[in-house]
Protein backbone atom coordinates (compact mmCIF):
# COMPACT_ATOMS: atom_id res chain seq x y z
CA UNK A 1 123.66 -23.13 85.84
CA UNK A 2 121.47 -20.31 85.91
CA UNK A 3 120.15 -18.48 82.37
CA UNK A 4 122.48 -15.71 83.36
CA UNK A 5 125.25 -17.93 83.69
CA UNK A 6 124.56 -19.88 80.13
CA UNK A 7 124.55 -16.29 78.72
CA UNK A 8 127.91 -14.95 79.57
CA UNK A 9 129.09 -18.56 78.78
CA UNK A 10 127.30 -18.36 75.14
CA UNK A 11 128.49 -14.61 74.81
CA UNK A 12 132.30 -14.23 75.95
CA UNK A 13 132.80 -11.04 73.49
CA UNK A 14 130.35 -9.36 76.46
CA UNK A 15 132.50 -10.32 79.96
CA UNK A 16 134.76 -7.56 79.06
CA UNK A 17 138.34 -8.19 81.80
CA UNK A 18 139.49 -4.76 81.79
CA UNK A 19 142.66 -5.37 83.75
CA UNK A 20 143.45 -8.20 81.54
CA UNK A 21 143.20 -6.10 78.67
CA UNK A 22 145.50 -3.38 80.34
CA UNK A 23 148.19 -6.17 81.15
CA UNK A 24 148.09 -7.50 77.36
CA UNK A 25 148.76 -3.60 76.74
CA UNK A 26 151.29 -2.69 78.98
CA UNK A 27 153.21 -6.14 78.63
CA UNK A 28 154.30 -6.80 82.27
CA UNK A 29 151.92 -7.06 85.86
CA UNK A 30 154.17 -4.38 87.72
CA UNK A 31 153.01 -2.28 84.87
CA UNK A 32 149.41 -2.65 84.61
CA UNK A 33 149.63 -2.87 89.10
CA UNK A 34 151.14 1.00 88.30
CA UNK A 35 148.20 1.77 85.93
CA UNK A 36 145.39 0.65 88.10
CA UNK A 37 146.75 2.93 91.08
CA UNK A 38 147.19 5.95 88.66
CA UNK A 39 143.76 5.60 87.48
CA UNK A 40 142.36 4.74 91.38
CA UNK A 41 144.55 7.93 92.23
CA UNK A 42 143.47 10.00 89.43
CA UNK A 43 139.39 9.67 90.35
CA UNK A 44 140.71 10.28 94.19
CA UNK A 45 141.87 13.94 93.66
CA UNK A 46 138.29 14.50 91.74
CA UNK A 47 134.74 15.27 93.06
CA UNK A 48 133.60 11.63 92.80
CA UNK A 49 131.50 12.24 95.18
CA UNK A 50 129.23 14.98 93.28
CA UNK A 51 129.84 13.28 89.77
CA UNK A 52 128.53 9.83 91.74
CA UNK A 53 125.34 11.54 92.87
CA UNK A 54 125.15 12.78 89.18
CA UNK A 55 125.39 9.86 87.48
CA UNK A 56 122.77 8.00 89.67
CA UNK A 57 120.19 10.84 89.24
CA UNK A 58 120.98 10.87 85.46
CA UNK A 59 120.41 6.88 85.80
CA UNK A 60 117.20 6.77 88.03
CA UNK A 61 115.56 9.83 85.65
CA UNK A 62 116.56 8.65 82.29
CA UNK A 63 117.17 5.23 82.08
CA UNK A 64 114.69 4.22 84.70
CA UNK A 65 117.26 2.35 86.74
CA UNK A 66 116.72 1.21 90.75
CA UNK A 67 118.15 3.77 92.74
CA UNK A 68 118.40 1.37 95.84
CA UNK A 69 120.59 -0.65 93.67
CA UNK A 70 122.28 2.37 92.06
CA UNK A 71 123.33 3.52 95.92
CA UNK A 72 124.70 0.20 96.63
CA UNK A 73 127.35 0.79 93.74
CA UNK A 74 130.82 3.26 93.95
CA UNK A 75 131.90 5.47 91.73
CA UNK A 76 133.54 3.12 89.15
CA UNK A 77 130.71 0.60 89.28
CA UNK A 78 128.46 3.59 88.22
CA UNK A 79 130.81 4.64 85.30
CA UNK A 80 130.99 1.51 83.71
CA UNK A 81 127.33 1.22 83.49
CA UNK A 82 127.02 4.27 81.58
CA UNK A 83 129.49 3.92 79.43
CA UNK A 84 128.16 0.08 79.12
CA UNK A 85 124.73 1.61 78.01
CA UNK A 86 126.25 4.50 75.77
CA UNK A 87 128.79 2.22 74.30
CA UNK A 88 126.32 -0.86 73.83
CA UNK A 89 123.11 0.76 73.03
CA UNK A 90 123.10 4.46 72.97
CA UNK A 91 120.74 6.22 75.59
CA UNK A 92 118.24 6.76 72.70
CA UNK A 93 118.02 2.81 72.35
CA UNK A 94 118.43 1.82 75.66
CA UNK A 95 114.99 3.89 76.25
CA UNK A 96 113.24 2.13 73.75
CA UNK A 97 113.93 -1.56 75.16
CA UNK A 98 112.55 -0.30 78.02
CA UNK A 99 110.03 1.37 76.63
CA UNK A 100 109.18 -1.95 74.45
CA UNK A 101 109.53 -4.26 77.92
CA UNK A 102 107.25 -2.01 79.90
CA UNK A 103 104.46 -2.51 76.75
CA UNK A 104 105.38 -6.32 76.63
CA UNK A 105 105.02 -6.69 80.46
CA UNK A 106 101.36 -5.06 80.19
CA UNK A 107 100.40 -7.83 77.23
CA UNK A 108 100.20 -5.01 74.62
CA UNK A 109 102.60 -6.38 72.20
CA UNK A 110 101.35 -7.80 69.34
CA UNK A 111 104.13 -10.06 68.23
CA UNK A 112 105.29 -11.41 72.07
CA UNK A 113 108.36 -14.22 70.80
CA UNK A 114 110.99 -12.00 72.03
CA UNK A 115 113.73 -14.42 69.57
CA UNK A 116 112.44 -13.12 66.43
CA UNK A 117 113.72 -9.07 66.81
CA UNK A 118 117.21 -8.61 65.65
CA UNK A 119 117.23 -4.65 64.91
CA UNK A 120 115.66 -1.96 67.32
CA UNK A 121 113.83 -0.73 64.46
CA UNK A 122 111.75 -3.95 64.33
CA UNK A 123 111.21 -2.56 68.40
CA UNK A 124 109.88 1.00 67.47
CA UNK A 125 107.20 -0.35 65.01
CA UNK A 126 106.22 -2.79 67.74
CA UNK A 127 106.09 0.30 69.89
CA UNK A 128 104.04 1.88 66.98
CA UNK A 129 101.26 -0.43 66.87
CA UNK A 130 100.66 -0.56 70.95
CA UNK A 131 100.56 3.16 71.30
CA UNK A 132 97.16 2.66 69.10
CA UNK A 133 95.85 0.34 71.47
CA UNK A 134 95.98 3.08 74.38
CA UNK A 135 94.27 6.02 72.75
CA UNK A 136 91.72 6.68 74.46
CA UNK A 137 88.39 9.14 73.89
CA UNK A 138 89.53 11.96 75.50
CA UNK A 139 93.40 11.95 73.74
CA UNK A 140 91.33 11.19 70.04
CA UNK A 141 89.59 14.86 70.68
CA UNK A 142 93.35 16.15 70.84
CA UNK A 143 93.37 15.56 67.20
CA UNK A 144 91.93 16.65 64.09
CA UNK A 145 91.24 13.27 62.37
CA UNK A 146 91.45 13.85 58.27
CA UNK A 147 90.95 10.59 57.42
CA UNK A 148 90.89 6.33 57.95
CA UNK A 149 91.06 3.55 56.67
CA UNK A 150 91.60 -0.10 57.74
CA UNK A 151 95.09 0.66 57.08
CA UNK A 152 95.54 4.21 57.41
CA UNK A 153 94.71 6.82 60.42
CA UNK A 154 95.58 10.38 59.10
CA UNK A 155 95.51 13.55 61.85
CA UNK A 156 96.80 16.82 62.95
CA UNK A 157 97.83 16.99 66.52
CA UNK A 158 96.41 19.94 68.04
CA UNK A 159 98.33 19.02 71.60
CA UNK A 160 101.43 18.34 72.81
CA UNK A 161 100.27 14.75 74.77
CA UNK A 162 98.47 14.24 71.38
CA UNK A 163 101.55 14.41 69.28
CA UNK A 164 103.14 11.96 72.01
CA UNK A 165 100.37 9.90 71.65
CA UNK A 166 99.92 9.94 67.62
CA UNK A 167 103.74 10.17 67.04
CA UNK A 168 105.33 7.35 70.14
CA UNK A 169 108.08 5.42 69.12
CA UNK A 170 109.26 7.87 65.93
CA UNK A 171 112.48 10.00 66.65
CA UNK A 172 110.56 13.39 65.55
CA UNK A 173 111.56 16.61 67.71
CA UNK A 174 107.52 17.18 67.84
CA UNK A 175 106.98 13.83 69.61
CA UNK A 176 109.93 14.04 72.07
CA UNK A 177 109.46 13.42 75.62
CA UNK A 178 112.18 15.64 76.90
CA UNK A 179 111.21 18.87 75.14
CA UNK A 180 107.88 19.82 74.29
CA UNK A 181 109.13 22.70 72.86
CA UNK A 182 109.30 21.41 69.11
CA UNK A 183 106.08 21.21 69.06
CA UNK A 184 104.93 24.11 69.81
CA UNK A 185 106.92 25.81 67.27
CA UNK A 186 106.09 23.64 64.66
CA UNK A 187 102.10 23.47 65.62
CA UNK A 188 102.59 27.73 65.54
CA UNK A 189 104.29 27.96 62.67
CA UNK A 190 102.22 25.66 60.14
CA UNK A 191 100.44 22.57 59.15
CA UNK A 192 101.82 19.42 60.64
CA UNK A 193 100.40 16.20 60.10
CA UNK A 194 101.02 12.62 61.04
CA UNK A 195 99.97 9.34 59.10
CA UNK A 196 100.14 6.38 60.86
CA UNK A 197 99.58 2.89 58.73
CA UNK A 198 97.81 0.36 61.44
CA UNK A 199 98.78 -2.86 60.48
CA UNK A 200 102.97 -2.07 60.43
CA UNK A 201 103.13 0.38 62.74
CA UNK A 202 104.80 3.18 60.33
CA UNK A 203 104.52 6.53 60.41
CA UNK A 204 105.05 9.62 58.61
CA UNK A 205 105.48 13.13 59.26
CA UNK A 206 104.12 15.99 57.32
CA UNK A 207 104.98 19.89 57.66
CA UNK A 208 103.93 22.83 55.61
CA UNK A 209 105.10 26.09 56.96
CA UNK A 210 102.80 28.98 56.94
CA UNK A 211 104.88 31.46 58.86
CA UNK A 212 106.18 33.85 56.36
CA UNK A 213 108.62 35.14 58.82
CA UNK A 214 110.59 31.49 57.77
CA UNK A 215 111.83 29.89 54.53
CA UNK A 216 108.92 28.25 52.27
CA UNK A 217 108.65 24.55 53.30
CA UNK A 218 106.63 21.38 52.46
CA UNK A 219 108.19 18.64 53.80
CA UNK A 220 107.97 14.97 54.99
CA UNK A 221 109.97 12.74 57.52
CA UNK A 222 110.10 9.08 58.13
CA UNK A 223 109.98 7.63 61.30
CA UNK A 224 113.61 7.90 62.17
CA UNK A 225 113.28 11.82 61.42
CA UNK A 226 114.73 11.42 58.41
CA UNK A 227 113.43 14.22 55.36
CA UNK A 228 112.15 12.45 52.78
CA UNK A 229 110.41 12.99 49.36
CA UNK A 230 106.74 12.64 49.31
CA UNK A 231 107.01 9.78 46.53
CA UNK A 232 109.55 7.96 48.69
CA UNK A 233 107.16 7.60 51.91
CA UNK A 234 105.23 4.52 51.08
CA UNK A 235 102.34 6.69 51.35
CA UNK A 236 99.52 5.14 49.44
CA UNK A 237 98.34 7.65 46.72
CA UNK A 238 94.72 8.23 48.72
CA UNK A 239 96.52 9.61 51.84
CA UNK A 240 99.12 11.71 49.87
CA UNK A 241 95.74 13.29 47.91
CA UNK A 242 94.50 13.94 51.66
CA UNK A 243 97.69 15.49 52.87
CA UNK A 244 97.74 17.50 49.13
CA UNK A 245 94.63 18.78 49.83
CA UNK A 246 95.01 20.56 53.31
CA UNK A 247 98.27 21.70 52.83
CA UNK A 248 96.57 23.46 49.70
CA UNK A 249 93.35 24.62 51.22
CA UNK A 250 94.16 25.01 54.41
CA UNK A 251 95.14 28.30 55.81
CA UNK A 252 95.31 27.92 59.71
CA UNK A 253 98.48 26.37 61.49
CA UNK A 254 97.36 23.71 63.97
CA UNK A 255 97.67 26.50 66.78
CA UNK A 256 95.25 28.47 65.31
CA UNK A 257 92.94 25.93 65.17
CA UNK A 258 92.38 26.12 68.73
CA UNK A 259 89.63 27.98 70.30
CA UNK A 260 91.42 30.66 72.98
CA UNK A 261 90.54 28.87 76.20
CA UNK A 262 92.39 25.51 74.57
CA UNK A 263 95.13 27.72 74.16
CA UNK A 264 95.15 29.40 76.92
CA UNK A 265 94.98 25.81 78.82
CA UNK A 266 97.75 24.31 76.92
CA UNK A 267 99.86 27.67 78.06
CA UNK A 268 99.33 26.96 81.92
CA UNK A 269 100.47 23.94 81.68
CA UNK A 270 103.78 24.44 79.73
CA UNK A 271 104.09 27.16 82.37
CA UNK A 272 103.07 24.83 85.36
CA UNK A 273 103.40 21.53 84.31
CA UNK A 274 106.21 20.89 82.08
CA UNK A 275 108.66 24.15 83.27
CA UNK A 276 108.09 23.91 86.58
CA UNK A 277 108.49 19.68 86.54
CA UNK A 278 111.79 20.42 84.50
CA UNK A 279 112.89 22.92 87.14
CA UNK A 280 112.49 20.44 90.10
CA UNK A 281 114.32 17.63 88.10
CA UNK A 282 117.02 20.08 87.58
CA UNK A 283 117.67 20.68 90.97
CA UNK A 284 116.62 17.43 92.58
CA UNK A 285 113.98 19.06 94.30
CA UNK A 286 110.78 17.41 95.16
CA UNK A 287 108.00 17.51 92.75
CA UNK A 288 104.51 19.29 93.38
CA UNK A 289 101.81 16.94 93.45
CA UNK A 290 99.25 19.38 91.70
CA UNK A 291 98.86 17.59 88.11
CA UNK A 292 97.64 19.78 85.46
CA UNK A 293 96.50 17.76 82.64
CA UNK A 294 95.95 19.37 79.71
CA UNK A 295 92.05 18.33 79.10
CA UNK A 296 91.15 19.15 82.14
CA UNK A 297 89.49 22.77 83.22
CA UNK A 298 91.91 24.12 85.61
CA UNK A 299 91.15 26.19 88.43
CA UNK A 300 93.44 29.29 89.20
CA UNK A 301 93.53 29.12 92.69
CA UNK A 302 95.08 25.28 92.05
CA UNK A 303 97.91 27.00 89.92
CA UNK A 304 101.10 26.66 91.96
CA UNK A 305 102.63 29.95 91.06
CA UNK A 306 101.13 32.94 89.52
CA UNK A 307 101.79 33.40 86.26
CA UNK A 308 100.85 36.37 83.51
CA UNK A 309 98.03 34.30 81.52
CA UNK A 310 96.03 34.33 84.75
CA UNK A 311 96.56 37.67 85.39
CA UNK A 312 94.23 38.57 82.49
CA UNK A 313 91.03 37.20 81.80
CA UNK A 314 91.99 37.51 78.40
CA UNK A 315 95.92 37.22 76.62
CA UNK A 316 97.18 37.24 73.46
CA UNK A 317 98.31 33.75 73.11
CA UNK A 318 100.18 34.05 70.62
CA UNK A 319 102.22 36.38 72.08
CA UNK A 320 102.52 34.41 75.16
CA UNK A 321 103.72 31.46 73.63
CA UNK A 322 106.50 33.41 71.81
CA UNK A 323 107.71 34.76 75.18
CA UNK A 324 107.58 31.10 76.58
CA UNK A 325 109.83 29.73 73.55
CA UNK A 326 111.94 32.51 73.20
CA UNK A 327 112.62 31.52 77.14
CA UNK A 328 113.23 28.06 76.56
CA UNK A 329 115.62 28.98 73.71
CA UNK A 330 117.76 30.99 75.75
CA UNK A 331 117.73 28.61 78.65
CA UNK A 332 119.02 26.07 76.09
CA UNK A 333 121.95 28.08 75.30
CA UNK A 334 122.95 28.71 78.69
CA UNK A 335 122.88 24.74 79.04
CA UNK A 336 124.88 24.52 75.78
CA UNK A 337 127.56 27.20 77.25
CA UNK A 338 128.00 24.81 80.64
CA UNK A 339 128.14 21.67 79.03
CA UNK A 340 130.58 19.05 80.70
CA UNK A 341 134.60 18.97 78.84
CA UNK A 342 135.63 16.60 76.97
CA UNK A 343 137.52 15.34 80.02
CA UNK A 344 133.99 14.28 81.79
CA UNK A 345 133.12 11.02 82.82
CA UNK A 346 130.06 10.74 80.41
CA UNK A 347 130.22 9.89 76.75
CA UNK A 348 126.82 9.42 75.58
CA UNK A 349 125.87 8.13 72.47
CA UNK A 350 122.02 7.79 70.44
């Protein structure tokens, strides 16, 4: 018998029999016969056709699955391993596993007995403590470092791959993968500042606002992205004396920190990196294979579309950015406006 086998024997609660559980319903075969050709019929008069390609995009781009092995499945097939993964995990978690299998496959977990993690929480601090391990010399100069200990690292992102970096495996909008915008506003708007403790993996976030244009706001979030109070953190009292102190003394948001080519750099690529990535993913379009990493000098004739920061040898960056936000914002609400109905084949939960 293989493992696989000895695992659906051990867990029966998972081998869900879906027409068995219909005929228990419904009381009588003829019944549940009429319910499986209603449903079969139902999907028939649909688009199953577009929703299938859908779903195995959605699967091959956010879940990471095998789209040779996605292809081989129909329509049905396809649903149930969504709803499988939303009902089961939620997307959110089903990321992280993967996320925590791809570390453990490239030895860079510390604790490796696979037996001993019963929460996905336990997974995210594992995740924690690896993303240390990869920093390398050229992400640590995308951060401000305030202070260290053998316990404690304390910085200010001053980029968006540095806040991915700093802030992996914490559910903060300034660390997400899918939207860089968060960070941007935050980083514009005030002081933000991540502690990370290096033997746990924990981590906090810390955000003073600056922008007067918004409510006053000194706050701090746990690594779930939940706010907390300051004395609730686990923050030793030497690193909440260093976060004190710059939220005090400091004046500049970690934008303005920047010197105006860094700015102007990080610009081009939200224009040309991220936006224009995001646009091809949209539309299943191939991808340009001009990378435009953000510590890199970039040349504008490599730029793949012109755009108005190189149009100028000097911009207002500020400004810029605010025109580049205020674009993603509105983009977002057209999204929100042509969102599936509730009648849609996708439930998604995390």
């Amino acid at each position: 018998m293989s493992r696989i086998e000895e695992l659906k024997k051990q867990n029966p609660s998972f081998n869900i029999d879906g027409i068995a559980i219909m005929n228990q319903s419904l009381g009588k075969t003829k019944y549940t016969e009429m319910a499986i050709n209603l449903i079969k019929y139902k999907n028939l008069e649909q688009n199953n056709e577009g929703r299938r390609k859908d779903i195995i995009s959605e699967l091959k781009q956010e879940l990471g699955f095998d789209v040779e092995y996605l292809n081989s499945l129909n329509y049905f097939e396809l649903s149930n391993i969504i709803h499988l993964i939303s009902n089961y995990f939620g997307y959110n978690n089903y990321r992280l596993l993967k996320e925590f299998i791809s570390l453990n496959e490239k030895k860079l977990i510390e604790n490796n007995d696979l037996t001993t993690y019963k929460t996905f929480e336990e997974l995210e601090l594992q995740i924690s403590l690896s993303s240390l391990k990869t920093i390398d010399k050229e992400m640590a100069k995308q951060v401000l470092k305030l202070y260290e200990t053998d316990e404690w690292l304390i910085v200010k992102p001053l980029s968006y791959q540095a806040s991915l970096k700093y802030g992996a495996s914490t559910k903060w909008c300034t660390a997400s993968k899918d939207n860089p915008d968060y960070y941007f506003r935050y980083s514009r708007r005030g002081i933000l500042i991540y502690s990370i403790n290096k033997k746990t993996g924990n981590k906090v976030g810390a955000f003073k606002n600056l922008d007067t244009g918004y409510d006053v706001e000194t706050s701090f979030w746990n690594i779930t992205d939940q706010r907390i109070d300051s004395m609730e953190s686990g923050l030793p009292n030497d690193v909440l004396d260093v976060i004190r102190y710059d939220f005090f003394n400091t004046k500049e948001s970690n934008w303005d920190i920047l010197s105006d080519e860094e700015r102007n750099r990080q610009l081009l690529w939200f224009e040309n990196e991220y936006r224009m990535k995001k646009v091809s993913n949209d539309y299943d379009g191939p991808v340009g294979d001009v990378e435009v990493p953000m510590n890199e000098t970039i040349p504008i004739r490599n730029i793949r579309r012109r755009l108005t920061p190189v149009r100028r040898v000097t911009i207002d960056a500020e400004a810029e950015l605010t025109r580049l936000l205020e674009e993603e914002i509105m983009e977002e609400s057209v999204r929100d406006m042509s969102e599936y109905s509730d009648d849609d084949y996708i439930d998604q939960a995390g």
